[in-house]
PDB file of N, CA and C in Angstrom:
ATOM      1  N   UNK A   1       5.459  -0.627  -8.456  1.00  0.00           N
ATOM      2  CA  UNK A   1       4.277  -0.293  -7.682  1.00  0.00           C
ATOM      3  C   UNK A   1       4.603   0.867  -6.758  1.00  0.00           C
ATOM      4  N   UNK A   2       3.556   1.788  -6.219  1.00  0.00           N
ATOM      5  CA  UNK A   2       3.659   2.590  -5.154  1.00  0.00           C
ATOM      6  C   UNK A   2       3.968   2.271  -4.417  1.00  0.00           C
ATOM      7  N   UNK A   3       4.725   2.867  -3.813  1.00  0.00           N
ATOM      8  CA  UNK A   3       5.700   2.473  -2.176  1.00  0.00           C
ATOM      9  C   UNK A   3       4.844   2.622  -1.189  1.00  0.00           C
ATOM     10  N   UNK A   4       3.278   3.527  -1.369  1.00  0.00           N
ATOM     11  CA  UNK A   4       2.449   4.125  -0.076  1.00  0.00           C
ATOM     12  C   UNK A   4       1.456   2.900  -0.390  1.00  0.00           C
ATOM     13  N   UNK A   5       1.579   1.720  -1.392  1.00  0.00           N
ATOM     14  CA  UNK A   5       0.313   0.742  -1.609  1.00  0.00           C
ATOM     15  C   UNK A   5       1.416  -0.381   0.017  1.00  0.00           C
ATOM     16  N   UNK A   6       0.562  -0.544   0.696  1.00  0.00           N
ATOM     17  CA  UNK A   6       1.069  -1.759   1.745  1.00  0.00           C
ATOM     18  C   UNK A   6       0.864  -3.069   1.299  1.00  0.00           C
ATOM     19  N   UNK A   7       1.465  -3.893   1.689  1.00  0.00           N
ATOM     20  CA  UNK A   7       0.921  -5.214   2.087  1.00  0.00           C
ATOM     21  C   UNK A   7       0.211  -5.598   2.931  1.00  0.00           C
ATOM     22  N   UNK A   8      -1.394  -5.914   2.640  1.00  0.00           N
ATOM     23  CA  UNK A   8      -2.497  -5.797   3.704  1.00  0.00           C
ATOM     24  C   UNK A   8      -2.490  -7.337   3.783  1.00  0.00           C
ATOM     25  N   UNK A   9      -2.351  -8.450   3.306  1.00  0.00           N
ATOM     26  CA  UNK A   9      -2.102  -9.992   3.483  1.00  0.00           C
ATOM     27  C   UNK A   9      -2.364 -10.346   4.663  1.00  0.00           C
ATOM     28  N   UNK A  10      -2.655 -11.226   5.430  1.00  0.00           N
ATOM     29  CA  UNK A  10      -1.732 -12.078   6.736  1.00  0.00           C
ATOM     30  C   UNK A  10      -1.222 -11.895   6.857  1.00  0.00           C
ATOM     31  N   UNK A  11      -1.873 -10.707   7.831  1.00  0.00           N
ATOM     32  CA  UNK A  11      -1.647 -10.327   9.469  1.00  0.00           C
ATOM     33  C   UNK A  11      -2.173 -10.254  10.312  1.00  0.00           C
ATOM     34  N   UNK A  12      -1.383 -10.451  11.729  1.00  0.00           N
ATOM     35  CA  UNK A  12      -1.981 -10.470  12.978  1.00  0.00           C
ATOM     36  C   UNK A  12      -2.096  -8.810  13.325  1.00  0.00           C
ATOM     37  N   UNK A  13      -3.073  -8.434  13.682  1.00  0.00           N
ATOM     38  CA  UNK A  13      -4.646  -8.371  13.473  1.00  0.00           C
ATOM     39  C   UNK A  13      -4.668  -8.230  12.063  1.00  0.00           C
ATOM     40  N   UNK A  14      -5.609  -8.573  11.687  1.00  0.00           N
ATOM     41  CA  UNK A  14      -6.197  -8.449   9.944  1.00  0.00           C
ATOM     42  C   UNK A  14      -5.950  -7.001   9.622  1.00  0.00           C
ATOM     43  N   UNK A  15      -5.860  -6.570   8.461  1.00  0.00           N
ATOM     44  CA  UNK A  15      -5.937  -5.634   7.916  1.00  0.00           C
ATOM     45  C   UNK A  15      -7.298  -4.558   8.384  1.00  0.00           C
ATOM     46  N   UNK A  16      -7.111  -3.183   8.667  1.00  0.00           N
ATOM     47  CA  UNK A  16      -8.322  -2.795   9.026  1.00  0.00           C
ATOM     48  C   UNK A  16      -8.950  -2.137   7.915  1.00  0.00           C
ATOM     49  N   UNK A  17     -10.525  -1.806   7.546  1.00  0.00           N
ATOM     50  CA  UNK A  17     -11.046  -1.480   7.157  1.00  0.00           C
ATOM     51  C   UNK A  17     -10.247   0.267   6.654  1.00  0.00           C
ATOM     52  N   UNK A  18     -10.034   0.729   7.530  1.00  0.00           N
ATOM     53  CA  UNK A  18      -9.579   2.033   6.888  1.00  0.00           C
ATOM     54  C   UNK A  18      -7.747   2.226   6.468  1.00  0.00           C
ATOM     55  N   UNK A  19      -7.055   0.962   6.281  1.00  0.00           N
ATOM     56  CA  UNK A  19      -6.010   0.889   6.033  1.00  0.00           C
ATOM     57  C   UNK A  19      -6.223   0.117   4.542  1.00  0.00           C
ATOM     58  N   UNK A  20      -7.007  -0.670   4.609  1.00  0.00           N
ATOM     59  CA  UNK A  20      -7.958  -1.273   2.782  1.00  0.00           C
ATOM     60  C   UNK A  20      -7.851  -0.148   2.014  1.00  0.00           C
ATOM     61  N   UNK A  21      -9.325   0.843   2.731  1.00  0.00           N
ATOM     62  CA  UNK A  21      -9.513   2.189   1.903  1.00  0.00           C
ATOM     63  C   UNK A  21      -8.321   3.503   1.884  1.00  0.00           C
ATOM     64  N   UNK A  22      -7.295   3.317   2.301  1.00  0.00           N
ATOM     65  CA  UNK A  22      -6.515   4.434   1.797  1.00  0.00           C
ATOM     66  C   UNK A  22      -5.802   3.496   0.713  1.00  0.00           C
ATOM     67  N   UNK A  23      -5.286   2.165   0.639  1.00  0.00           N
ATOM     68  CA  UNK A  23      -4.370   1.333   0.071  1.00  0.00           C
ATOM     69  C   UNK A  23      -5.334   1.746  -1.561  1.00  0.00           C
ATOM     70  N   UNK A  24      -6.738   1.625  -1.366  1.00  0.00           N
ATOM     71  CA  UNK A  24      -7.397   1.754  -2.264  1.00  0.00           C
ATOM     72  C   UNK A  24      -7.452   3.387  -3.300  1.00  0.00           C
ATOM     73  N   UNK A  25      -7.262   4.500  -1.865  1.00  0.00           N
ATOM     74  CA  UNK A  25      -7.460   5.423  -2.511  1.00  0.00           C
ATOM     75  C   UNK A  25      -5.996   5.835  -3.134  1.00  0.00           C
ATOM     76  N   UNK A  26      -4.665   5.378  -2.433  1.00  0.00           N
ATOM     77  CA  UNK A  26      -3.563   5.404  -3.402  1.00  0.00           C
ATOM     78  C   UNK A  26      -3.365   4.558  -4.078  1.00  0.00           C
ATOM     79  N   UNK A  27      -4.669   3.408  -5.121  1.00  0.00           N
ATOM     80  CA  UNK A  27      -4.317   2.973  -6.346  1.00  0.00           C
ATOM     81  C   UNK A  27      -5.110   3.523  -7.192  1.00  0.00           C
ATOM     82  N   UNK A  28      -5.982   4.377  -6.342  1.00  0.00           N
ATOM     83  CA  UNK A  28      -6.910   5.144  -7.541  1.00  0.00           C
ATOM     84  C   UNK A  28      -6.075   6.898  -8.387  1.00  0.00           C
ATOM     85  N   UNK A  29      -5.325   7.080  -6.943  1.00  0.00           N
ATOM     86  CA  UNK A  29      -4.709   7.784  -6.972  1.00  0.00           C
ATOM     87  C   UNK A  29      -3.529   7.542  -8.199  1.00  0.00           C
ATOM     88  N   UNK A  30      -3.020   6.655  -8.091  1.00  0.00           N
ATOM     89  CA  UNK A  30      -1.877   6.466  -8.962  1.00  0.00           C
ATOM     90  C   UNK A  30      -2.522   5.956 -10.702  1.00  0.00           C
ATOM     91  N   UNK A  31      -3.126   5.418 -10.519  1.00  0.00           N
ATOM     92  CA  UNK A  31      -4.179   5.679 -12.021  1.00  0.00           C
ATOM     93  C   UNK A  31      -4.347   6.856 -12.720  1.00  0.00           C
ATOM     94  N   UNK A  32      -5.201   7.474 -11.687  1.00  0.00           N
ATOM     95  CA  UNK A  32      -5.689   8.379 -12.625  1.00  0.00           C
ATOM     96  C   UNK A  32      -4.745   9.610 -12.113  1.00  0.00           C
ATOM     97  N   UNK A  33      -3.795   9.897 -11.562  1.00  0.00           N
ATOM     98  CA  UNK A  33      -2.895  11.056 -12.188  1.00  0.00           C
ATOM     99  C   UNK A  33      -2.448  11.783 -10.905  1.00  0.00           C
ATOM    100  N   UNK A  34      -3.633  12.736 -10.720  1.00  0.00           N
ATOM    101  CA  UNK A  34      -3.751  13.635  -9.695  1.00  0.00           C
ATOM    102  C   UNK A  34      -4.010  13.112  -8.263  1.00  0.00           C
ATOM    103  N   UNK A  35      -3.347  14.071  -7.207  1.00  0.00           N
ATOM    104  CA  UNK A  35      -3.328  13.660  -5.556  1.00  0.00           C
ATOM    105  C   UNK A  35      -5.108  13.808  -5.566  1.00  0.00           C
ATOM    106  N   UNK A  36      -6.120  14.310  -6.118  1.00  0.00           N
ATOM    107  CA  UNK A  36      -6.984  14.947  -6.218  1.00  0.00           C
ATOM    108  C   UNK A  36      -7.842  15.588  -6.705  1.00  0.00           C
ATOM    109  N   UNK A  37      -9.220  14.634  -7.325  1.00  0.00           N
ATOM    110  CA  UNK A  37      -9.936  15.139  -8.729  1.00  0.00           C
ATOM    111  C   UNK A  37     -10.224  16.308  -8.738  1.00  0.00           C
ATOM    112  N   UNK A  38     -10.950  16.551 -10.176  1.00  0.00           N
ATOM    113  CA  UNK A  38     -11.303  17.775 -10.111  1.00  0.00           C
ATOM    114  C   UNK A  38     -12.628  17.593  -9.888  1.00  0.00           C
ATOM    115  N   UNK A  39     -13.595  18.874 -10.042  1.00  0.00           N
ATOM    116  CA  UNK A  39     -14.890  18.765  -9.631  1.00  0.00           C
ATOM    117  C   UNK A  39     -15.570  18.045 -10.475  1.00  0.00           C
ATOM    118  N   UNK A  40     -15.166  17.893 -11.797  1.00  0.00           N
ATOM    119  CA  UNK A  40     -16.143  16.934 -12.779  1.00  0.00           C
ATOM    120  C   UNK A  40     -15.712  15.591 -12.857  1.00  0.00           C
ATOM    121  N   UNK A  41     -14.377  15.128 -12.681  1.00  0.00           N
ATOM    122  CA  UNK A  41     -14.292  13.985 -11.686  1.00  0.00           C
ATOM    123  C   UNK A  41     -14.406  13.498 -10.473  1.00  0.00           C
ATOM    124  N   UNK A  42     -14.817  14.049  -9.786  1.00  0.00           N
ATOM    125  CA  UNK A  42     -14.759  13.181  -8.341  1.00  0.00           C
ATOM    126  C   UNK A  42     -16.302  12.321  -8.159  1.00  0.00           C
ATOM    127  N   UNK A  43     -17.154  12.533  -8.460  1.00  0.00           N
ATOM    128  CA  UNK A  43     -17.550  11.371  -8.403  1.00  0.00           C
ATOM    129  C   UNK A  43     -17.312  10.231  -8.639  1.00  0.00           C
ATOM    130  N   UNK A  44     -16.612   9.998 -10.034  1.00  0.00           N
ATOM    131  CA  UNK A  44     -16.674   8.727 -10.658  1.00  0.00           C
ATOM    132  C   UNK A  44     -14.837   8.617  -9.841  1.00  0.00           C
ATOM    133  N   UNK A  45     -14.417   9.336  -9.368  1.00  0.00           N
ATOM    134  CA  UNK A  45     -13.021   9.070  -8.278  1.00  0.00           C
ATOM    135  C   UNK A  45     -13.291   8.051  -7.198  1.00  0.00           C
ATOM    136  N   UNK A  46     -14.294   9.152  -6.176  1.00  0.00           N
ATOM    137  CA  UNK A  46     -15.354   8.296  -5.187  1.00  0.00           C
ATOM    138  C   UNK A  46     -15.564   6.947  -5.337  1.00  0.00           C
ATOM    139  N   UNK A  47     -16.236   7.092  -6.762  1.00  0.00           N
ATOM    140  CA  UNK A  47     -16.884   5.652  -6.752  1.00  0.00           C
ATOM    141  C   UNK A  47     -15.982   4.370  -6.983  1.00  0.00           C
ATOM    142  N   UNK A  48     -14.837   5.178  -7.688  1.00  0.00           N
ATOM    143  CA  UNK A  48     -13.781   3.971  -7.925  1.00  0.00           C
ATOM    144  C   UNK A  48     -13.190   3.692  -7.050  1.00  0.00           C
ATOM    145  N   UNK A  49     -13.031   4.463  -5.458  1.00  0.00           N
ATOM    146  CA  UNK A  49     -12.127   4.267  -4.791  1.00  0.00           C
ATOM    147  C   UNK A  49     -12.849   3.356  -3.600  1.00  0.00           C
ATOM    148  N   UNK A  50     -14.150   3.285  -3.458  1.00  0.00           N
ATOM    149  CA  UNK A  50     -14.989   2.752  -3.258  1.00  0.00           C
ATOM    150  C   UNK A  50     -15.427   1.367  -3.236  1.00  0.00           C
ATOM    151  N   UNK A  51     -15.387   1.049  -4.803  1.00  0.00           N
ATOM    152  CA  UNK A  51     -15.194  -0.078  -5.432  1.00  0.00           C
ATOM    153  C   UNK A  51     -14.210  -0.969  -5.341  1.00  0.00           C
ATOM    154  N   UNK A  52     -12.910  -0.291  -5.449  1.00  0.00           N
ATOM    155  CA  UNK A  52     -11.738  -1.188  -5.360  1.00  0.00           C
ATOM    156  C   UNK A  52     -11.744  -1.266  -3.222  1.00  0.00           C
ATOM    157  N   UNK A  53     -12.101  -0.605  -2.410  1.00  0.00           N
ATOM    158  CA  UNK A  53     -11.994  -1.210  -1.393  1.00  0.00           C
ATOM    159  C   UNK A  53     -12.771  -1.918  -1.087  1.00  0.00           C
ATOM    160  N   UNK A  54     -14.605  -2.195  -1.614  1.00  0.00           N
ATOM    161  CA  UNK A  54     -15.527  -3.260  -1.179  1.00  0.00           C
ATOM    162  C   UNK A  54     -14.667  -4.757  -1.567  1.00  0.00           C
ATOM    163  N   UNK A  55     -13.604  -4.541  -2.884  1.00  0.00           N
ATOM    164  CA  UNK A  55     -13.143  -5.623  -4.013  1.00  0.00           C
ATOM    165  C   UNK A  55     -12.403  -6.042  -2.865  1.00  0.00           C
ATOM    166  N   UNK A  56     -11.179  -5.072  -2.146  1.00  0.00           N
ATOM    167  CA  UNK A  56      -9.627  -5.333  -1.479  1.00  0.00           C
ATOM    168  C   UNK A  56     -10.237  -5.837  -0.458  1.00  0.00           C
ATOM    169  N   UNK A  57     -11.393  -5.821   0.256  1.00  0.00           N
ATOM    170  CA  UNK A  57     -12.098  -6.290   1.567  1.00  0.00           C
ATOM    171  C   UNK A  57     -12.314  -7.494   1.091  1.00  0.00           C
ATOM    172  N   UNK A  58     -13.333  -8.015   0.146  1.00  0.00           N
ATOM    173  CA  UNK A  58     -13.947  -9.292  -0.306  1.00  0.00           C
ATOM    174  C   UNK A  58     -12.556 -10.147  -0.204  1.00  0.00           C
ATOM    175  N   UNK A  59     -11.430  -9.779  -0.894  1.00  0.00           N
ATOM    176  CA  UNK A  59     -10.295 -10.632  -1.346  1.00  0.00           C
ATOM    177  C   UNK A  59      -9.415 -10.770  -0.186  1.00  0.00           C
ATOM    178  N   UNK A  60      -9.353  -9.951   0.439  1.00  0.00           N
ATOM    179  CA  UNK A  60      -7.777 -10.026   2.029  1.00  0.00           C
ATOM    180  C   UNK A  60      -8.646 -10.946   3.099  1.00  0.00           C
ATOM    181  N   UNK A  61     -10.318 -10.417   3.459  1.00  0.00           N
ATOM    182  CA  UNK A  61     -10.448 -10.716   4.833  1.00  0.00           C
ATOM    183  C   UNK A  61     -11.745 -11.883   4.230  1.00  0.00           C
ATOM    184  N   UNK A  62     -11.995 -12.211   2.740  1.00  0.00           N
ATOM    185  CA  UNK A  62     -13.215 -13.702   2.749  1.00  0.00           C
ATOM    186  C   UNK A  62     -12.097 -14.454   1.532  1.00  0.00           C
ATOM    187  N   UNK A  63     -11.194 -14.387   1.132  1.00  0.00           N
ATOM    188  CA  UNK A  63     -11.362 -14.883  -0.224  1.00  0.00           C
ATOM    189  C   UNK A  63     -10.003 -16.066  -0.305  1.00  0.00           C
ATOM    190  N   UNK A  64      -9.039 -15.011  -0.186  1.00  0.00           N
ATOM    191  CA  UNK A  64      -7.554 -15.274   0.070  1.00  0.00           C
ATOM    192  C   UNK A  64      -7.324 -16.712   1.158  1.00  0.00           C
ATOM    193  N   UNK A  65      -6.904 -17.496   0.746  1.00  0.00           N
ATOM    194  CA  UNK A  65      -6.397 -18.546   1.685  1.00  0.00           C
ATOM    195  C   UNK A  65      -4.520 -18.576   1.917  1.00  0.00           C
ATOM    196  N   UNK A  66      -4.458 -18.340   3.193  1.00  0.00           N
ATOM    197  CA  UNK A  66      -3.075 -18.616   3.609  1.00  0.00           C
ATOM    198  C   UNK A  66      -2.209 -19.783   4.164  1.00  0.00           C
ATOM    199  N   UNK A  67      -0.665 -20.243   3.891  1.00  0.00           N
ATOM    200  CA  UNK A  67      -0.681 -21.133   4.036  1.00  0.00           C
ATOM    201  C   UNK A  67       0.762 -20.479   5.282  1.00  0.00           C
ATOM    202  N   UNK A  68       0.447 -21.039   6.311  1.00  0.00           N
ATOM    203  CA  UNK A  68       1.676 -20.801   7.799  1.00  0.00           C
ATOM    204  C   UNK A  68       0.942 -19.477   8.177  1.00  0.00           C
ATOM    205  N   UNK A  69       1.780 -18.985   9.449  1.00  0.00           N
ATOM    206  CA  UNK A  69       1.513 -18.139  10.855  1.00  0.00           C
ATOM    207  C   UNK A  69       0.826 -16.954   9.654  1.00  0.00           C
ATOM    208  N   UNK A  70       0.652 -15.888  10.397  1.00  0.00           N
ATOM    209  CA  UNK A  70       0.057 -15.012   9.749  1.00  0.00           C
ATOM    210  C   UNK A  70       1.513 -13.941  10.319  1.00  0.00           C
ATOM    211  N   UNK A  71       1.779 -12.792   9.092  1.00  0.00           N
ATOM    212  CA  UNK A  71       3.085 -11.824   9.631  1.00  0.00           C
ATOM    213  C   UNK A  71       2.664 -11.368  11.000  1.00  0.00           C
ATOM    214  N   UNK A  72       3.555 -10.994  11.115  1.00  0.00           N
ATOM    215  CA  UNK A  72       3.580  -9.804  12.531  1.00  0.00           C
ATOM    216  C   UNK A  72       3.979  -8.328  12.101  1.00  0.00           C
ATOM    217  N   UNK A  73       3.233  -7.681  12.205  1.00  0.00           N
ATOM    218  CA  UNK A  73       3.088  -6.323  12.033  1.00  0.00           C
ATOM    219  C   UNK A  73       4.853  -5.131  12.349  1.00  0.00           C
ATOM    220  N   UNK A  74       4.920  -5.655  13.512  1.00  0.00           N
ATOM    221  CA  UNK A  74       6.400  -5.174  13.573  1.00  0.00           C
ATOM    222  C   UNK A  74       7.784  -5.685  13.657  1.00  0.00           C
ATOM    223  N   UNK A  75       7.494  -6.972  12.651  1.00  0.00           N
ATOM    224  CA  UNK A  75       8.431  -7.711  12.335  1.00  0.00           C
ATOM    225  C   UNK A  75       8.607  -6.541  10.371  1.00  0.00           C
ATOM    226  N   UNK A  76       7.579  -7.057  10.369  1.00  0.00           N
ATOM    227  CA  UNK A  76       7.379  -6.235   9.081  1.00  0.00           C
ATOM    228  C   UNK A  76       7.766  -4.647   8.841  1.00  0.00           C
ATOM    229  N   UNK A  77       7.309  -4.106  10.005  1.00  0.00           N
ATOM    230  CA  UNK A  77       7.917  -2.612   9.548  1.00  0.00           C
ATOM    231  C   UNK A  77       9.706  -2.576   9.932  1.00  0.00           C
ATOM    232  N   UNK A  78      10.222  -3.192  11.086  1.00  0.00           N
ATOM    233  CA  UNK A  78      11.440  -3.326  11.038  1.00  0.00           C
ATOM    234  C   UNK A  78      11.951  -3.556  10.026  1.00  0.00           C
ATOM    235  N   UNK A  79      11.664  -5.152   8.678  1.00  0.00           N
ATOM    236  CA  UNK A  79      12.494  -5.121   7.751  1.00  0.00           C
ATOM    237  C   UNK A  79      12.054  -4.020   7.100  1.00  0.00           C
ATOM    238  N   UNK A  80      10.976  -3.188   6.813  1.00  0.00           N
ATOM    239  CA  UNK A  80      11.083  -2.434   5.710  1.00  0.00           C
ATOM    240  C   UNK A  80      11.604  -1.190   5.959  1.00  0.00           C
ATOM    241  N   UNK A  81      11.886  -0.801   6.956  1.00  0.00           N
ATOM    242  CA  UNK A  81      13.367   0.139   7.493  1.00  0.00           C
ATOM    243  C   UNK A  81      14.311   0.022   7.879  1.00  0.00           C
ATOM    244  N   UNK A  82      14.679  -1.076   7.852  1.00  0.00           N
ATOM    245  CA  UNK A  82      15.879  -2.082   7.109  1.00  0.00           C
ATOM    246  C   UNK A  82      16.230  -1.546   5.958  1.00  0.00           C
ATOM    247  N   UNK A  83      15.193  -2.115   5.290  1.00  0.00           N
ATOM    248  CA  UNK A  83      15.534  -2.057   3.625  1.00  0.00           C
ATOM    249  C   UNK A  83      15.866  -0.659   2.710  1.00  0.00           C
ATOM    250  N   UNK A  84      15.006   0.678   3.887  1.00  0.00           N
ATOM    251  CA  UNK A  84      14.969   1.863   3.682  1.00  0.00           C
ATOM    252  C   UNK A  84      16.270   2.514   3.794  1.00  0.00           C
ATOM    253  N   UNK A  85      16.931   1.924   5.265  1.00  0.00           N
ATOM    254  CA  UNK A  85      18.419   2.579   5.295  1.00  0.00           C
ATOM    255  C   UNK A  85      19.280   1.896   4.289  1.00  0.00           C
ATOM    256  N   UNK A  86      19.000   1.037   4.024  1.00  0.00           N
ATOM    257  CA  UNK A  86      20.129   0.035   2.910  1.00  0.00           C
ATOM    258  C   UNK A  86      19.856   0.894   1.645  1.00  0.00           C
ATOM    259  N   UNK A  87      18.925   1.082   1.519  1.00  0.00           N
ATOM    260  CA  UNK A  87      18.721   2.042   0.209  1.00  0.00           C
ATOM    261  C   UNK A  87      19.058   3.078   0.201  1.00  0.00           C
ATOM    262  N   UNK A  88      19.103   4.045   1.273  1.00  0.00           N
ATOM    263  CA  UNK A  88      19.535   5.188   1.639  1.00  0.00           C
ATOM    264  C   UNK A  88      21.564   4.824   1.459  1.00  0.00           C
ATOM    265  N   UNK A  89      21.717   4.212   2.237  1.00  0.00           N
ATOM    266  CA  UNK A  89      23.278   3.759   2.009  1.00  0.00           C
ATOM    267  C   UNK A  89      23.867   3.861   0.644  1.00  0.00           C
ATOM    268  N   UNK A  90      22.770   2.934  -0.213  1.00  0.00           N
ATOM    269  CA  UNK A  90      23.130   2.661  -1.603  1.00  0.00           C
ATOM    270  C   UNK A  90      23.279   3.775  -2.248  1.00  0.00           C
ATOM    271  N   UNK A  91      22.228   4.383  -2.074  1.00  0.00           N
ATOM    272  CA  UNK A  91      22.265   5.904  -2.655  1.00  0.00           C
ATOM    273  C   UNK A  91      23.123   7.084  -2.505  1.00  0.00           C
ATOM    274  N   UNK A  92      23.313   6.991  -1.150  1.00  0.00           N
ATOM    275  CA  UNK A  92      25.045   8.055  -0.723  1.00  0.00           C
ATOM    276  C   UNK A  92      25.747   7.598  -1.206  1.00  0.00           C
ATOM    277  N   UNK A  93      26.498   5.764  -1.349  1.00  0.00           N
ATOM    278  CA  UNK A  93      27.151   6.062  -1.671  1.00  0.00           C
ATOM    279  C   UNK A  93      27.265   5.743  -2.934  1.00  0.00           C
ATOM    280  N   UNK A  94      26.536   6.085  -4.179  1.00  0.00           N
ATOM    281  CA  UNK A  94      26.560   5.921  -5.433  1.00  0.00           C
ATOM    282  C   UNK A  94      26.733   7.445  -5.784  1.00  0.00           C
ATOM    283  N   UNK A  95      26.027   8.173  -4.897  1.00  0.00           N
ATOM    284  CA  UNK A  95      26.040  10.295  -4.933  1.00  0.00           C
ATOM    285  C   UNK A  95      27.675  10.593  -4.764  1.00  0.00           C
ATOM    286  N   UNK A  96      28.226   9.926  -3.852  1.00  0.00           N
ATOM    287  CA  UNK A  96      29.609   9.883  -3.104  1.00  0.00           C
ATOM    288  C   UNK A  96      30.841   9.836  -4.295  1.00  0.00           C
ATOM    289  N   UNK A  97      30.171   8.278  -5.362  1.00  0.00           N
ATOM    290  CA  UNK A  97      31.116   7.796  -6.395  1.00  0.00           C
ATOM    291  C   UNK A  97      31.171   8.530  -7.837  1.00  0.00           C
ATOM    292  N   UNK A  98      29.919   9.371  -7.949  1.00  0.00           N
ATOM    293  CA  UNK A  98      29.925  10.077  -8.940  1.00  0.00           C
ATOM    294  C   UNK A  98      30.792  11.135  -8.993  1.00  0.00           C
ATOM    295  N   UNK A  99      30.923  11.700  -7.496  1.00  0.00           N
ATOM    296  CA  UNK A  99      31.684  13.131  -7.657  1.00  0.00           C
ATOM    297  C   UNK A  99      32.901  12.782  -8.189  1.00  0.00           C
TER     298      UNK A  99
END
């Protein structure tokens, strides 16, 4: 999956409306190809990107049932720059072992 798609789930505060629609517009994005339709696509871009956020709204903030606390927002970005330098690590030193 895209690394720029988040985890919008349970959290304290809910997911916002314009963090849905970008999550949405980088899965429309990653579909269909380009950062950016062309002129004889973008409507039917629009409309898909559209669609999948009325869908990602219906499902995160009416649909979805959770079970314990809801995350914490900067519990969450800590591990995932955590996980970023560990990867970064991994990667020097695998660049390091090749030479």
């Amino acid at each position: 999956m895209c690394r720029n798609i988040k985890l919008l789930f349970h959290f304290a505060p809910p997911a916002t409306s314009d963090e849905i629609h970008a999550s949405a517009l980088q899965y429309v994005r990653k579909l269909s190809g380009p950062g950016q339709p062309t002129a004889a696509n973008k409507a039917a871009f629009d409309r898909a990107v559209a669609e999948i956020t009325a869908i990602s709204e219906r499902l995160l903030l009416e649909e979805l049932v959770a079970k314990g606390p809801p995350r914490d927002r900067e519990v969450e970005k800590q591990r995932a720059k955590a996980r970023g330098e560990d990867r970064d690590a991994r990667m020097k030193k695998k660049i390091l072992a090749e030479r």
